[in-house]
C-alpha atoms as a PDB file:
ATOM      1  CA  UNK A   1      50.854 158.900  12.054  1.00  0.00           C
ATOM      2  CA  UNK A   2      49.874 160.651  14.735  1.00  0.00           C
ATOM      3  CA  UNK A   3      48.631 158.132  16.476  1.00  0.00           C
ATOM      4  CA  UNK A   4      51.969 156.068  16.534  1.00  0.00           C
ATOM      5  CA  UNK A   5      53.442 159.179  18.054  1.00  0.00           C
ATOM      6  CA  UNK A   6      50.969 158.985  20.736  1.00  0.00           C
ATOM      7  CA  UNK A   7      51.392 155.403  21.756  1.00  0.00           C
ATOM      8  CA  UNK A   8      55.181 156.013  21.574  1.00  0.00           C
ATOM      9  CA  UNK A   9      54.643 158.966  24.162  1.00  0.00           C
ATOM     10  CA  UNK A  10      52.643 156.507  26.179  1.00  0.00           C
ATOM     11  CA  UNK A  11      55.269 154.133  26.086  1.00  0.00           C
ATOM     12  CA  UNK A  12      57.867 156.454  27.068  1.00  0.00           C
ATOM     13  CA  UNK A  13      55.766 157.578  29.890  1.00  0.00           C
ATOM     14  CA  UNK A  14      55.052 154.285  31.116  1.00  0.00           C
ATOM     15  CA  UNK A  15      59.056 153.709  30.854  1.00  0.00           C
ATOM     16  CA  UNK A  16      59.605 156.715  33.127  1.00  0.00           C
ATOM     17  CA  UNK A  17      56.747 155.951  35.301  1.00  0.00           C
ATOM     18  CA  UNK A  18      58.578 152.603  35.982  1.00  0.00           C
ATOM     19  CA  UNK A  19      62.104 153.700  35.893  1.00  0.00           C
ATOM     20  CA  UNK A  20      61.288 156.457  39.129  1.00  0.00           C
ATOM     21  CA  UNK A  21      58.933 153.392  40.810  1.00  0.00           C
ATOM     22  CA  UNK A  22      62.153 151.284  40.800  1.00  0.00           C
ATOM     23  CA  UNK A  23      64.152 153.971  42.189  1.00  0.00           C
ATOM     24  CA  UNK A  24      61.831 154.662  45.006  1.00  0.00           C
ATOM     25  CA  UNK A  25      61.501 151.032  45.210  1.00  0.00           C
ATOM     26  CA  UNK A  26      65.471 150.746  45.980  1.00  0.00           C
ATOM     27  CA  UNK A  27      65.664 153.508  48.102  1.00  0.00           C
ATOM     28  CA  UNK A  28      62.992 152.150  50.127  1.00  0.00           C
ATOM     29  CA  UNK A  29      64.757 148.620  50.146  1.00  0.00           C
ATOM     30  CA  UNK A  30      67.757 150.540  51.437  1.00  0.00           C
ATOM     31  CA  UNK A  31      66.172 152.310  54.104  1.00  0.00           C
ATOM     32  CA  UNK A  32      64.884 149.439  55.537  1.00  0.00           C
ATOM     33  CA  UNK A  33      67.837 147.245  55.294  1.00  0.00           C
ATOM     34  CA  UNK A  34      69.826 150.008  57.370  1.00  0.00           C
ATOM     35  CA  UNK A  35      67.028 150.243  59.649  1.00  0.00           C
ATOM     36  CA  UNK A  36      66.571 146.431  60.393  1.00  0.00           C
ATOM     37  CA  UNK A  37      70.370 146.600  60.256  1.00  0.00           C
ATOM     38  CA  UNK A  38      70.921 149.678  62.958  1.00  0.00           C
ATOM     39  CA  UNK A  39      68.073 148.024  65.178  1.00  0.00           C
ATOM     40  CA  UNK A  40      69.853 144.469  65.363  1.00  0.00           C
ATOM     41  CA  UNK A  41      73.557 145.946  66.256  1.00  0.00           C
ATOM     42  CA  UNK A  42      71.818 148.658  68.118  1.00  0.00           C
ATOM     43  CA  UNK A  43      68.077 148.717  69.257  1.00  0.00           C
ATOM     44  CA  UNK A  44      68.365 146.428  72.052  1.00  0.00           C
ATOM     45  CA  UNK A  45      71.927 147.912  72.895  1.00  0.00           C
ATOM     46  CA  UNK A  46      72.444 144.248  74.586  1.00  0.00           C
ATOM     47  CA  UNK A  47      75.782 145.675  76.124  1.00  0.00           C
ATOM     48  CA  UNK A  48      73.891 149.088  77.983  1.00  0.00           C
ATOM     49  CA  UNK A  49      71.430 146.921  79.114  1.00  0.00           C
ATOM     50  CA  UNK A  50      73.885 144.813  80.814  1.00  0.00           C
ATOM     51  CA  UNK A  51      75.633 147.788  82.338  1.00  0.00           C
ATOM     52  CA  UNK A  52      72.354 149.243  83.617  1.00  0.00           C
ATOM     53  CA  UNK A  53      71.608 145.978  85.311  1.00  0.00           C
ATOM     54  CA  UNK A  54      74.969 145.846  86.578  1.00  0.00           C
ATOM     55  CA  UNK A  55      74.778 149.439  88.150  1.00  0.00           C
ATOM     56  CA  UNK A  56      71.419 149.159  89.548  1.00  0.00           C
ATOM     57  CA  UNK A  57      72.064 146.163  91.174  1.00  0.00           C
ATOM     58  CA  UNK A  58      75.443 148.305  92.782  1.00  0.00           C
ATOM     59  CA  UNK A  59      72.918 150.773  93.849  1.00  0.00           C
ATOM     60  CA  UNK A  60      70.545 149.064  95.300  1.00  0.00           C
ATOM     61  CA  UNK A  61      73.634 147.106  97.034  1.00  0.00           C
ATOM     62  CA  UNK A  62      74.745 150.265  98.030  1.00  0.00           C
ATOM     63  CA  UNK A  63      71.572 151.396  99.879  1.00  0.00           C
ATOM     64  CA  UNK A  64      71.026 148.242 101.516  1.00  0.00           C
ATOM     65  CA  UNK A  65      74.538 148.569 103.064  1.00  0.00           C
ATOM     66  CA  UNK A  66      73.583 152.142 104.090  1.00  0.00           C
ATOM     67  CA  UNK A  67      70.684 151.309 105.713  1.00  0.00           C
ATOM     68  CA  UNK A  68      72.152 148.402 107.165  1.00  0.00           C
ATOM     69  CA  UNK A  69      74.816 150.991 108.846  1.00  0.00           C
ATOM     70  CA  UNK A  70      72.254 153.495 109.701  1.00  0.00           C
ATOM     71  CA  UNK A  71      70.324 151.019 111.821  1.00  0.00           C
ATOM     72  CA  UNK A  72      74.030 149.989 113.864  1.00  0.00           C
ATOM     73  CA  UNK A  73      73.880 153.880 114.165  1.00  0.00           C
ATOM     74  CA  UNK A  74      70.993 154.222 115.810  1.00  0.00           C
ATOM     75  CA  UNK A  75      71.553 150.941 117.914  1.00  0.00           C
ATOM     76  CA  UNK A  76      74.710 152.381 119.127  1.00  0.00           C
ATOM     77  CA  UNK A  77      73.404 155.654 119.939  1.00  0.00           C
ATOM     78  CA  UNK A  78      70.765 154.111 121.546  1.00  0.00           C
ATOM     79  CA  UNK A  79      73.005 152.272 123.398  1.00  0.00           C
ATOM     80  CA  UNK A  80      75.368 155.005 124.348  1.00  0.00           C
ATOM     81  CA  UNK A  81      72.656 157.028 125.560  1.00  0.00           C
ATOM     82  CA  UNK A  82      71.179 154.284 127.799  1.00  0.00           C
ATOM     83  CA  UNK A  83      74.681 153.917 129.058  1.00  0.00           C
ATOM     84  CA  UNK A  84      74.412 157.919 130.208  1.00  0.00           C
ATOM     85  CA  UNK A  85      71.501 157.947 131.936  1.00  0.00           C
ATOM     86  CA  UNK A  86      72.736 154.461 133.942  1.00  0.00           C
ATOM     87  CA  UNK A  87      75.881 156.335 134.477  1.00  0.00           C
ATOM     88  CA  UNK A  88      73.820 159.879 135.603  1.00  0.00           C
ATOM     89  CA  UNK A  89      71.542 157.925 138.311  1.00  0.00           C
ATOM     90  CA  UNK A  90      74.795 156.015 139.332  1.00  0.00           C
ATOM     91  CA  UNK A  91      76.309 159.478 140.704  1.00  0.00           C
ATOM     92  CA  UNK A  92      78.511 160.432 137.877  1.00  0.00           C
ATOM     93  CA  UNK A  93      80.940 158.031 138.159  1.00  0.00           C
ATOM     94  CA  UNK A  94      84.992 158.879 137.226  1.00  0.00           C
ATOM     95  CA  UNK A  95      84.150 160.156 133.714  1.00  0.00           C
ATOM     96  CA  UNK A  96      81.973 163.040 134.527  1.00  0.00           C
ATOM     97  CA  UNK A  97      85.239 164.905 136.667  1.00  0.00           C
ATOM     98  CA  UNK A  98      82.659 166.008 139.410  1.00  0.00           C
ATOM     99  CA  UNK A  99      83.752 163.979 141.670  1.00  0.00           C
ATOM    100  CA  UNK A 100      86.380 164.744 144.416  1.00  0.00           C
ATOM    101  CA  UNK A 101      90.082 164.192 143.885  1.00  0.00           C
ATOM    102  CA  UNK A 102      91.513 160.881 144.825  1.00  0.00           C
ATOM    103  CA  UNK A 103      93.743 161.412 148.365  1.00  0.00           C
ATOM    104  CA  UNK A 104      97.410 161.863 147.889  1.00  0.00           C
ATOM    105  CA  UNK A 105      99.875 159.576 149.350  1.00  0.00           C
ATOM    106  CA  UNK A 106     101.608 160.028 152.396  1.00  0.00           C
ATOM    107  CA  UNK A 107     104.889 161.910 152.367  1.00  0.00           C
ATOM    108  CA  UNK A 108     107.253 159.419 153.368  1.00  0.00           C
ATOM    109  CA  UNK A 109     105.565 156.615 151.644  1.00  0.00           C
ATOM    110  CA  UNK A 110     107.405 155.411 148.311  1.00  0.00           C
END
């Protein structure tokens, strides 16, 4: 007899043993379906990939256009400043005010 009781222990061990295997087997299932699942609607994150591209190709819009208005900058400057000198070698010119006043008309002329 008490070997029946033994076998029956065995058995009911065995039963547990598989009973907490299929649990952990489900929860594993589980995890990974809400893992596969999370990474399809949100592991690539299609739509923040799109808006990175979208504001990296602003920015790099952005600096072009500032370089682009830094160089008519310093080609205006450049040209203003060649303008100067011409004007300095010229004698001044109107715009400097060192010149002397224009004459004033005659009295009686009108």
């Amino acid at each position: 007899m008490a070997e029946h009781g033994a076998g029956h222990e065995a058995e009911e061990v065995k039963e547990v043993v598989w009973t907490y295997a299929g649990w952990v087997v489900i929860i594993l299932i589980c995890i990974g379906a809400g893992l596969f699942i999370g990474y399809e609607l949100w592991g690539q994150a299609t739509s923040l990939q799109a808006q990175l591209t979208e504001q990296i190709e602003t920015v790099n819009r952005l600096k072009n256009e500032r370089e682009t208005i830094k160089s008519q900058l310093a080609l205006a400057t450049r040209d203003k400043e060649a303008c100067q000198r011409t004007l300095a070698t010229q004698g001044g010119g109107g715009a400097t005010g060192g010149g002397t006043p224009p004459p004033a008309p005659p009295a009686g002329a009108q």
